[in-house]
PDB file of N, CA and C in Angstrom:
ATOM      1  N   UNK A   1      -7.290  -0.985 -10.050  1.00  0.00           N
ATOM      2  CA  UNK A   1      -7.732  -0.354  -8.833  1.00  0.00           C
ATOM      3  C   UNK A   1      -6.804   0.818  -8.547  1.00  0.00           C
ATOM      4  N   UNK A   2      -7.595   1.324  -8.342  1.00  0.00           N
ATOM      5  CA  UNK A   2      -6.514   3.124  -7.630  1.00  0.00           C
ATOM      6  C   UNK A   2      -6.032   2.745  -6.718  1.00  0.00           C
ATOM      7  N   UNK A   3      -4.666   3.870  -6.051  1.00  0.00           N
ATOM      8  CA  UNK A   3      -3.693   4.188  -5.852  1.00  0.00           C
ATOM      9  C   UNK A   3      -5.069   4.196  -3.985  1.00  0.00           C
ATOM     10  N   UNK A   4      -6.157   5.221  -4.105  1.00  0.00           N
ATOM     11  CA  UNK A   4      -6.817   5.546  -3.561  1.00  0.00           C
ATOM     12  C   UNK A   4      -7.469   4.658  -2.825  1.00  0.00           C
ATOM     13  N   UNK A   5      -8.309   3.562  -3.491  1.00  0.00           N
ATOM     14  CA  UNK A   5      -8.821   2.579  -3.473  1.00  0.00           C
ATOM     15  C   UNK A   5      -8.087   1.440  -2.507  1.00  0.00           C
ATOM     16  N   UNK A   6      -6.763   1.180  -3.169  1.00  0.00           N
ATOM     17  CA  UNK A   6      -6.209   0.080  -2.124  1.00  0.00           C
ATOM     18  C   UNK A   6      -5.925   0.585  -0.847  1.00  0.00           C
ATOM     19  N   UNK A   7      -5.625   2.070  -0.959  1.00  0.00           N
ATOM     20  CA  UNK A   7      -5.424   2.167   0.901  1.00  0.00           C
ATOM     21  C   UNK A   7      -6.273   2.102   1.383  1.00  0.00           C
ATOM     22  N   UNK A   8      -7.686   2.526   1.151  1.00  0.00           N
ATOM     23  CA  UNK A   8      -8.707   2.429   1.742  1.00  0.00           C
ATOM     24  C   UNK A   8      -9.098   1.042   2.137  1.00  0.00           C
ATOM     25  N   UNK A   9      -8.678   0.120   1.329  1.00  0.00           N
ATOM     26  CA  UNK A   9      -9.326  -1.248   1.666  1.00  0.00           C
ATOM     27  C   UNK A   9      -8.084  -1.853   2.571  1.00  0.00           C
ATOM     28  N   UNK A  10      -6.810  -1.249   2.436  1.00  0.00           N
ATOM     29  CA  UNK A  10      -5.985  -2.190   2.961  1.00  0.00           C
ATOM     30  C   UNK A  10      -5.903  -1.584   4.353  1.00  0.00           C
ATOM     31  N   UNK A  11      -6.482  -0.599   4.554  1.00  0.00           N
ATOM     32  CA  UNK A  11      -6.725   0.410   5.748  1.00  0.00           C
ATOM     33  C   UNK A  11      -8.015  -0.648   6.640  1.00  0.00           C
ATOM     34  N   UNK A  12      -8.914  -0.722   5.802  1.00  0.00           N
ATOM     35  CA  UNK A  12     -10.051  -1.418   6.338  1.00  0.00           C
ATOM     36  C   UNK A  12      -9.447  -2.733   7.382  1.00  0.00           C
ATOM     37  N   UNK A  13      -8.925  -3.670   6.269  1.00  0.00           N
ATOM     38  CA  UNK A  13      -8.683  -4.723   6.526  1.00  0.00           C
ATOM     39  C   UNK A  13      -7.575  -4.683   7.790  1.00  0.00           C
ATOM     40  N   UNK A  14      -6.769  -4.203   8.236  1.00  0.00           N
ATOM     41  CA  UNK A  14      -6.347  -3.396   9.231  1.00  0.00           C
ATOM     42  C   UNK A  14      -6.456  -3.375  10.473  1.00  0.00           C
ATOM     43  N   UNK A  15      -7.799  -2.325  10.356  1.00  0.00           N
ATOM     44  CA  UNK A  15      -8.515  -2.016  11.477  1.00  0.00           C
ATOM     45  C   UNK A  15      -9.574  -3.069  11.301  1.00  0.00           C
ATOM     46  N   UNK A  16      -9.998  -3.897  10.839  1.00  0.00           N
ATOM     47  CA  UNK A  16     -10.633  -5.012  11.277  1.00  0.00           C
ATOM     48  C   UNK A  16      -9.680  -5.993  12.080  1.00  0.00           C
ATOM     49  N   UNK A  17      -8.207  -6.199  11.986  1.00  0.00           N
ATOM     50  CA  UNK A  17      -8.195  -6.707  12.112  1.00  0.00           C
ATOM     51  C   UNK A  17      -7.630  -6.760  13.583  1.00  0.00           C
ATOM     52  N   UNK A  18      -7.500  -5.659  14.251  1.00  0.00           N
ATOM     53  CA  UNK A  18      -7.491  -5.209  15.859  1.00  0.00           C
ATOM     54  C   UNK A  18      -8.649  -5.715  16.636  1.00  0.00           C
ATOM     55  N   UNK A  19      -9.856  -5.657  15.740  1.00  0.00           N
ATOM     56  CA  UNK A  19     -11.293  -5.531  16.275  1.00  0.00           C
ATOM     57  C   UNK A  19     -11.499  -7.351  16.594  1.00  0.00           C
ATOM     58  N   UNK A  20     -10.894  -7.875  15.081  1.00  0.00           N
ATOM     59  CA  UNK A  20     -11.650  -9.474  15.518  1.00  0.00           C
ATOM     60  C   UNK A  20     -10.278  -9.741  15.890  1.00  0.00           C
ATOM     61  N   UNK A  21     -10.421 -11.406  16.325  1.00  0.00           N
ATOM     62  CA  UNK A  21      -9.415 -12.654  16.903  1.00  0.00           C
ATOM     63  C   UNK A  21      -9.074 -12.741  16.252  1.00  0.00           C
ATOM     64  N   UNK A  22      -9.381 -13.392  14.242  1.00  0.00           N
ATOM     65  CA  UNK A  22      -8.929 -14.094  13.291  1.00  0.00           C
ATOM     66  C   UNK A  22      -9.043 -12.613  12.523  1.00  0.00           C
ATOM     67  N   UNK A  23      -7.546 -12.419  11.390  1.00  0.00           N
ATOM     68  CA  UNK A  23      -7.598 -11.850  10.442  1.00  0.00           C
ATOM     69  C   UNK A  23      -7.512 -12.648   8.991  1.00  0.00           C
ATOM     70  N   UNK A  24      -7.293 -11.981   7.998  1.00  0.00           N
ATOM     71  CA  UNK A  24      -7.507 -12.141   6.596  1.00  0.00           C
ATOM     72  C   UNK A  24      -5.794 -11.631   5.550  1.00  0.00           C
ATOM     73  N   UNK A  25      -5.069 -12.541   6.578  1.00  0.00           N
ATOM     74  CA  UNK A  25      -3.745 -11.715   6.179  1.00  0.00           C
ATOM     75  C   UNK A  25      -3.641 -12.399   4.560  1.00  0.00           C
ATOM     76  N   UNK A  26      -3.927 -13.487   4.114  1.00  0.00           N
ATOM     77  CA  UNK A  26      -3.565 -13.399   2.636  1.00  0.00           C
ATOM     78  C   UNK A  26      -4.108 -12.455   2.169  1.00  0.00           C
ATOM     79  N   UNK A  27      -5.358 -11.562   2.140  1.00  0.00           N
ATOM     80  CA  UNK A  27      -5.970 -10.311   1.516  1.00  0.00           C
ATOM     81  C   UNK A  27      -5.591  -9.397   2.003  1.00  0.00           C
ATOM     82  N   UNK A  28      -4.616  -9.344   3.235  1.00  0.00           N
ATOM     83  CA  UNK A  28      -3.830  -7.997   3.423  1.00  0.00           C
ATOM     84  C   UNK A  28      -2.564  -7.876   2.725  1.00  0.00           C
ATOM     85  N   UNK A  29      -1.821  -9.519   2.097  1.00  0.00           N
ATOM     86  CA  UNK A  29      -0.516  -9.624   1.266  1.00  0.00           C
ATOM     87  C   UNK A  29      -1.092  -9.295   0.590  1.00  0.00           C
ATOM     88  N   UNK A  30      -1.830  -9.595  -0.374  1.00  0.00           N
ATOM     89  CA  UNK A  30      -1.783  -9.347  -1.083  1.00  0.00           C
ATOM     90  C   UNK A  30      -2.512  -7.779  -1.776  1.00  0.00           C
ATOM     91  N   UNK A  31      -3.158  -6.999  -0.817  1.00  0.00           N
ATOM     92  CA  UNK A  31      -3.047  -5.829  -1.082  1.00  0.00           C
ATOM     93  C   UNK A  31      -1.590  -4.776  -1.045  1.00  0.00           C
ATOM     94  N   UNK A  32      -1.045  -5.596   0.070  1.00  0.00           N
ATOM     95  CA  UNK A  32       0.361  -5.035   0.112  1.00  0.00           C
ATOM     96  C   UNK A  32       0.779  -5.463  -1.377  1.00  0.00           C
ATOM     97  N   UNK A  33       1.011  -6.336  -2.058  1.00  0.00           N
ATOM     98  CA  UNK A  33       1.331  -6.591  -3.378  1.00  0.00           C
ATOM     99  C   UNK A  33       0.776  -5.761  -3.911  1.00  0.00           C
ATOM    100  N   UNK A  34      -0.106  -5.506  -4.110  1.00  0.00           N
ATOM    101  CA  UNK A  34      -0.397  -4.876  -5.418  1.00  0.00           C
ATOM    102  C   UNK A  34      -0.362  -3.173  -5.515  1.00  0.00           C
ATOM    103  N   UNK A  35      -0.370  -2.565  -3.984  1.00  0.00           N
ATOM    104  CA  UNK A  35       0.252  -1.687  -3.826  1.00  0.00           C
ATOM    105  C   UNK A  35       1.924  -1.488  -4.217  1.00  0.00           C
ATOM    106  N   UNK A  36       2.690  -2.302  -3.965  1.00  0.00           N
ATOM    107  CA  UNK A  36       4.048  -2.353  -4.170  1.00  0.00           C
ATOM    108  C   UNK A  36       4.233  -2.164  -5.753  1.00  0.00           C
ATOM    109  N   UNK A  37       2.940  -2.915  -6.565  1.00  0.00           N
ATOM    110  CA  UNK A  37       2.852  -3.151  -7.844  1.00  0.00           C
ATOM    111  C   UNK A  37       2.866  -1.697  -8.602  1.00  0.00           C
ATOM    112  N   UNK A  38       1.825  -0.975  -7.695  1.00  0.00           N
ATOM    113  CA  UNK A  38       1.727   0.785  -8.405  1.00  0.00           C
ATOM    114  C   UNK A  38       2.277   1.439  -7.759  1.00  0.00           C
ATOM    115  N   UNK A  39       3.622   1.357  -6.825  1.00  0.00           N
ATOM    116  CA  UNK A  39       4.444   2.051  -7.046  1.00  0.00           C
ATOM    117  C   UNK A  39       5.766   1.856  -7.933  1.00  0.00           C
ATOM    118  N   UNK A  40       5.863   0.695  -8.096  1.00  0.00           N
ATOM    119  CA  UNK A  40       6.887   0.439  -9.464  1.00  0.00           C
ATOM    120  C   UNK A  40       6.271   1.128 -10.733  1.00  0.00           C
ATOM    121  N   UNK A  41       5.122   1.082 -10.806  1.00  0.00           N
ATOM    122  CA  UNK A  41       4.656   1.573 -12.478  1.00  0.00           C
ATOM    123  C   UNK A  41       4.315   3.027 -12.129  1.00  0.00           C
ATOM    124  N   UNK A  42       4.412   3.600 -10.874  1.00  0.00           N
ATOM    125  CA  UNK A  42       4.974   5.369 -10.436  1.00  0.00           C
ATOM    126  C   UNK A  42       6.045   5.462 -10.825  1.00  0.00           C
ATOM    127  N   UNK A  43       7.279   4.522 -10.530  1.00  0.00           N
ATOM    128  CA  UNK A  43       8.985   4.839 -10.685  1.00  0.00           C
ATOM    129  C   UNK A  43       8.893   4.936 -11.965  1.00  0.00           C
ATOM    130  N   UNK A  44       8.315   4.021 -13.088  1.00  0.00           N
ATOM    131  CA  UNK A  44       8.881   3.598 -14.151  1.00  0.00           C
ATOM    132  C   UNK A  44       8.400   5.026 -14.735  1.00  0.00           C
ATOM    133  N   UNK A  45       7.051   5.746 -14.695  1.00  0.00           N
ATOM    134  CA  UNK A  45       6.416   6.726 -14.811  1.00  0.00           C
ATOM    135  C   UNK A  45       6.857   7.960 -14.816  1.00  0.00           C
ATOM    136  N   UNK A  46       7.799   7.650 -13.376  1.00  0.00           N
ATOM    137  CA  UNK A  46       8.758   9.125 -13.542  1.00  0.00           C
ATOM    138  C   UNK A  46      10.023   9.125 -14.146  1.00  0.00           C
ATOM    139  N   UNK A  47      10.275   8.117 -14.856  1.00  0.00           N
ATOM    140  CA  UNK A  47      11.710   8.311 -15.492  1.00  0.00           C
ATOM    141  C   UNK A  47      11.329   8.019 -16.512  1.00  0.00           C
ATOM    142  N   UNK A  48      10.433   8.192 -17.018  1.00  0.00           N
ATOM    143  CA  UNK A  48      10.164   8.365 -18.302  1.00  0.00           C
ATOM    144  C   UNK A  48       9.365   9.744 -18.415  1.00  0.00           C
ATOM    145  N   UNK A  49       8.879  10.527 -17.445  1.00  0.00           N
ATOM    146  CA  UNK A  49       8.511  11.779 -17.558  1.00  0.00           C
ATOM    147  C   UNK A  49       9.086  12.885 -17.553  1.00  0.00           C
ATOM    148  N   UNK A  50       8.807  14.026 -18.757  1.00  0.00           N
ATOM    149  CA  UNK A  50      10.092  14.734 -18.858  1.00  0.00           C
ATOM    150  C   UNK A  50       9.461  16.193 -18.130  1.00  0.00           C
ATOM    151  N   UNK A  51       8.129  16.159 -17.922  1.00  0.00           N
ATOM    152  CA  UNK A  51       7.692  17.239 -17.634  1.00  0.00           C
ATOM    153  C   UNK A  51       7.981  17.543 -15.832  1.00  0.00           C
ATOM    154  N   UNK A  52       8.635  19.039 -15.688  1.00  0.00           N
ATOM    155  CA  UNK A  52       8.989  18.585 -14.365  1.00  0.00           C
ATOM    156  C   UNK A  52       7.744  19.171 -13.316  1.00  0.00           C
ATOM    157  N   UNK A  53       6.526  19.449 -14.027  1.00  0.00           N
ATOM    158  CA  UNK A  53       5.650  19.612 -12.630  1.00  0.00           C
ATOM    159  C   UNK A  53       4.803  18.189 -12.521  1.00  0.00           C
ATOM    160  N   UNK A  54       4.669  17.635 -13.280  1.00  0.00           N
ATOM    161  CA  UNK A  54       3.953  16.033 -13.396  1.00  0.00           C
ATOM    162  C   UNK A  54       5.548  15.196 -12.822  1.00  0.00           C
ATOM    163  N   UNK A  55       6.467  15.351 -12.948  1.00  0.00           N
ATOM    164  CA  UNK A  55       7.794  14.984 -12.249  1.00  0.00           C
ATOM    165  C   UNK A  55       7.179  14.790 -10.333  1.00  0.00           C
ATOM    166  N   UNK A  56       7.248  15.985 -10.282  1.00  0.00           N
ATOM    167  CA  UNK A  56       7.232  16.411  -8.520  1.00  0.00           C
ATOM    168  C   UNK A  56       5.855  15.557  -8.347  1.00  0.00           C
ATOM    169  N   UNK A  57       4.628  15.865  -9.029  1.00  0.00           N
ATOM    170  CA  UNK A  57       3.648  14.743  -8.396  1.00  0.00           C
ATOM    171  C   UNK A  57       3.611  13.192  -8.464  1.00  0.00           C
ATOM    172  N   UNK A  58       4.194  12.878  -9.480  1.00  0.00           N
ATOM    173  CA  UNK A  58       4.429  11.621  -9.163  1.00  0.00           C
ATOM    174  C   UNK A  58       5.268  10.912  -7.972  1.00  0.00           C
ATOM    175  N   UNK A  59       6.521  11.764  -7.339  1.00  0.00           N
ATOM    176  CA  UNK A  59       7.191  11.773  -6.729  1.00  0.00           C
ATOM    177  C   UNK A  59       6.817  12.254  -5.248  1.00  0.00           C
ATOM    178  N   UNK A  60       5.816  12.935  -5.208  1.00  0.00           N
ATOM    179  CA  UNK A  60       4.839  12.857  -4.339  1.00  0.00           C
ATOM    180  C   UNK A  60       3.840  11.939  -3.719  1.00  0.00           C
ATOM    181  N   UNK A  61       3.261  11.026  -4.886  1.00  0.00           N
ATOM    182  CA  UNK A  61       2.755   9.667  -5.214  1.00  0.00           C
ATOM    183  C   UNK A  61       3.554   8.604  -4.384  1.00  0.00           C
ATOM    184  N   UNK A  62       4.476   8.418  -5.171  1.00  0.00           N
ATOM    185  CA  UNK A  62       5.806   7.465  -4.566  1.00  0.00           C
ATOM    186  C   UNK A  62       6.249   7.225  -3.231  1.00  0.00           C
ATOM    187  N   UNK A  63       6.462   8.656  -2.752  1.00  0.00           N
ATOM    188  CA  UNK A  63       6.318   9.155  -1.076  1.00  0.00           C
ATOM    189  C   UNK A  63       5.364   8.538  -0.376  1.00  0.00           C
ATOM    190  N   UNK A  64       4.676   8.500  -0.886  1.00  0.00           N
ATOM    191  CA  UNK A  64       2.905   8.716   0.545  1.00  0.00           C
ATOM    192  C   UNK A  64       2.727   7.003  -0.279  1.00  0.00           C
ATOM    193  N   UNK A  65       2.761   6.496  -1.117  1.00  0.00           N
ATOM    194  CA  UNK A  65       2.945   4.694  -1.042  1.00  0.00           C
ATOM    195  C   UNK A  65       3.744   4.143  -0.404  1.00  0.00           C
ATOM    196  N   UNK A  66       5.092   4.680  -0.521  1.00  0.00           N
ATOM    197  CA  UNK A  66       5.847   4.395   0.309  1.00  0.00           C
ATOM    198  C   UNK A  66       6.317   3.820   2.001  1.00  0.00           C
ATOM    199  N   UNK A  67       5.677   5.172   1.984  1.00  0.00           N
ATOM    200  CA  UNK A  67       4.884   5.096   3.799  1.00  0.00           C
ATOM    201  C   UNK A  67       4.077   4.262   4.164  1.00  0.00           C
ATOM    202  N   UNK A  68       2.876   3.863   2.931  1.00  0.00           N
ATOM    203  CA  UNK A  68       1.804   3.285   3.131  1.00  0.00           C
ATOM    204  C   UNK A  68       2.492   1.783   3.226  1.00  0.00           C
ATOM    205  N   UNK A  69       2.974   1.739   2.254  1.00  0.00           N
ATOM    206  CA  UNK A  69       3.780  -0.042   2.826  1.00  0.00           C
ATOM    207  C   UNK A  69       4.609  -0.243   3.565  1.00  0.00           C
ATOM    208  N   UNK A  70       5.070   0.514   4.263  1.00  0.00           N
ATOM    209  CA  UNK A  70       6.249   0.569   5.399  1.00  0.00           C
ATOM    210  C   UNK A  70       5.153   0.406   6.236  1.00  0.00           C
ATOM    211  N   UNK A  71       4.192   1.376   6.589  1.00  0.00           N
ATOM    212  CA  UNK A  71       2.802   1.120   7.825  1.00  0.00           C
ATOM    213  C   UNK A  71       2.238  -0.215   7.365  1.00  0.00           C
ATOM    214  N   UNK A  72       2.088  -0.190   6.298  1.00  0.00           N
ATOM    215  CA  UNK A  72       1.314  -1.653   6.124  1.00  0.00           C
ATOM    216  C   UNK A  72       2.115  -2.942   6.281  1.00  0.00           C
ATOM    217  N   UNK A  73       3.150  -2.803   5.724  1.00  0.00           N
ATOM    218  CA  UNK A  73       4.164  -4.084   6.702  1.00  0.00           C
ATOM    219  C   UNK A  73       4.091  -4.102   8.229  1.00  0.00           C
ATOM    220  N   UNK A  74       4.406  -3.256   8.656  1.00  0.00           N
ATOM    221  CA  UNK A  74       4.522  -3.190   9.982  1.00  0.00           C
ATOM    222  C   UNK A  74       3.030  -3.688  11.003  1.00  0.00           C
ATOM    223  N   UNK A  75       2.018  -3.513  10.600  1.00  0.00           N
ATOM    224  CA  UNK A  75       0.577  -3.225  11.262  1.00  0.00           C
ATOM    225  C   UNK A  75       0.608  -4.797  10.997  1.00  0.00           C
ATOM    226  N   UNK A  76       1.169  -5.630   9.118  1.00  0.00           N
ATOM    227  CA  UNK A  76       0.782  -7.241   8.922  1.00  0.00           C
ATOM    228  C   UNK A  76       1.819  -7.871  10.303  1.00  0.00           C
ATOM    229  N   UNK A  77       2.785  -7.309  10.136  1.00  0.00           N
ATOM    230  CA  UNK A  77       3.701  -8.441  11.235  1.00  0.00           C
ATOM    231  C   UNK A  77       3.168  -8.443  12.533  1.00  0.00           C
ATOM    232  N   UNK A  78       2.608  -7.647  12.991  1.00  0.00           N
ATOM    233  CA  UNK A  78       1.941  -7.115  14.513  1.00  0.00           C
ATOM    234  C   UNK A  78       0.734  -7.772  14.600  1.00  0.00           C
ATOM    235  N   UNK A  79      -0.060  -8.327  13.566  1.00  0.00           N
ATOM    236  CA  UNK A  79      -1.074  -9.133  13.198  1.00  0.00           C
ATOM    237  C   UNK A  79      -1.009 -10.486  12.495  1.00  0.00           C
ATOM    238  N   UNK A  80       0.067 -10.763  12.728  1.00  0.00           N
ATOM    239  CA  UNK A  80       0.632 -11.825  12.079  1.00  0.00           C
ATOM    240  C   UNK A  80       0.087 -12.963  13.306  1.00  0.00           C
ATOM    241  N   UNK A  81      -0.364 -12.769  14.385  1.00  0.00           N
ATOM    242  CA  UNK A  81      -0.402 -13.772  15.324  1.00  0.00           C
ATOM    243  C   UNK A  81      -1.725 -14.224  15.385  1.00  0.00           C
ATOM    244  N   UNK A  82      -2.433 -13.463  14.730  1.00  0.00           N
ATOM    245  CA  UNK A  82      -4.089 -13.488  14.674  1.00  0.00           C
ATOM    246  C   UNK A  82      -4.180 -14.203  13.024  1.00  0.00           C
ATOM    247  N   UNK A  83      -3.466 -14.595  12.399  1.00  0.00           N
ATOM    248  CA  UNK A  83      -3.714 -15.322  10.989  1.00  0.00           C
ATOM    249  C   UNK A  83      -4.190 -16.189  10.561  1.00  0.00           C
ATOM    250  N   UNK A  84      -5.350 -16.573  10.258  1.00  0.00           N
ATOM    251  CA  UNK A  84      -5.797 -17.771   9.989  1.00  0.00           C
ATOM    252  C   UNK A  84      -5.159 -18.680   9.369  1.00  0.00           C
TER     253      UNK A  84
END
């Protein structure tokens, strides 16, 4: 699954889960997992890349996942009370 793909769903799951009483936090861990998953195989990606304009985008990549699991931790613990 893309880089693309999981925010979108882990975005979804999210904002559903403001909307209902009960959320779906094992399918929000574990999107957080597997996000965490492609940004390790970004790191490993850029240190093994010698080219330095594919360098800066990956590292760009890394950034904006980054964020995305820092927001996405933060949004699970805040929803942590609604967990089935």
């Amino acid at each position: 699954m893309g880089i693309e793909k999981l925010l979108k769903n882990l975005q979804d799951y999210l904002n559903k889960g403001e909307k209902k009483k009960t959320v779906h936090c094992d399918r929000i861990d574990h999107l957080l997992a597997k996000l965490e998953e492609k940004k390790q195989k970004l790191e490993k990606k850029l240190v093994d890349e010698s080219n330095t304009t594919k360098k800066k985008r990956l590292m760009t990549d890394i950034k904006i996942v980054t964020l995305q699991l820092k927001n996405g931790y933060k949004r699970r613990e805040e929803l942590s009370a609604k967990c089935k």
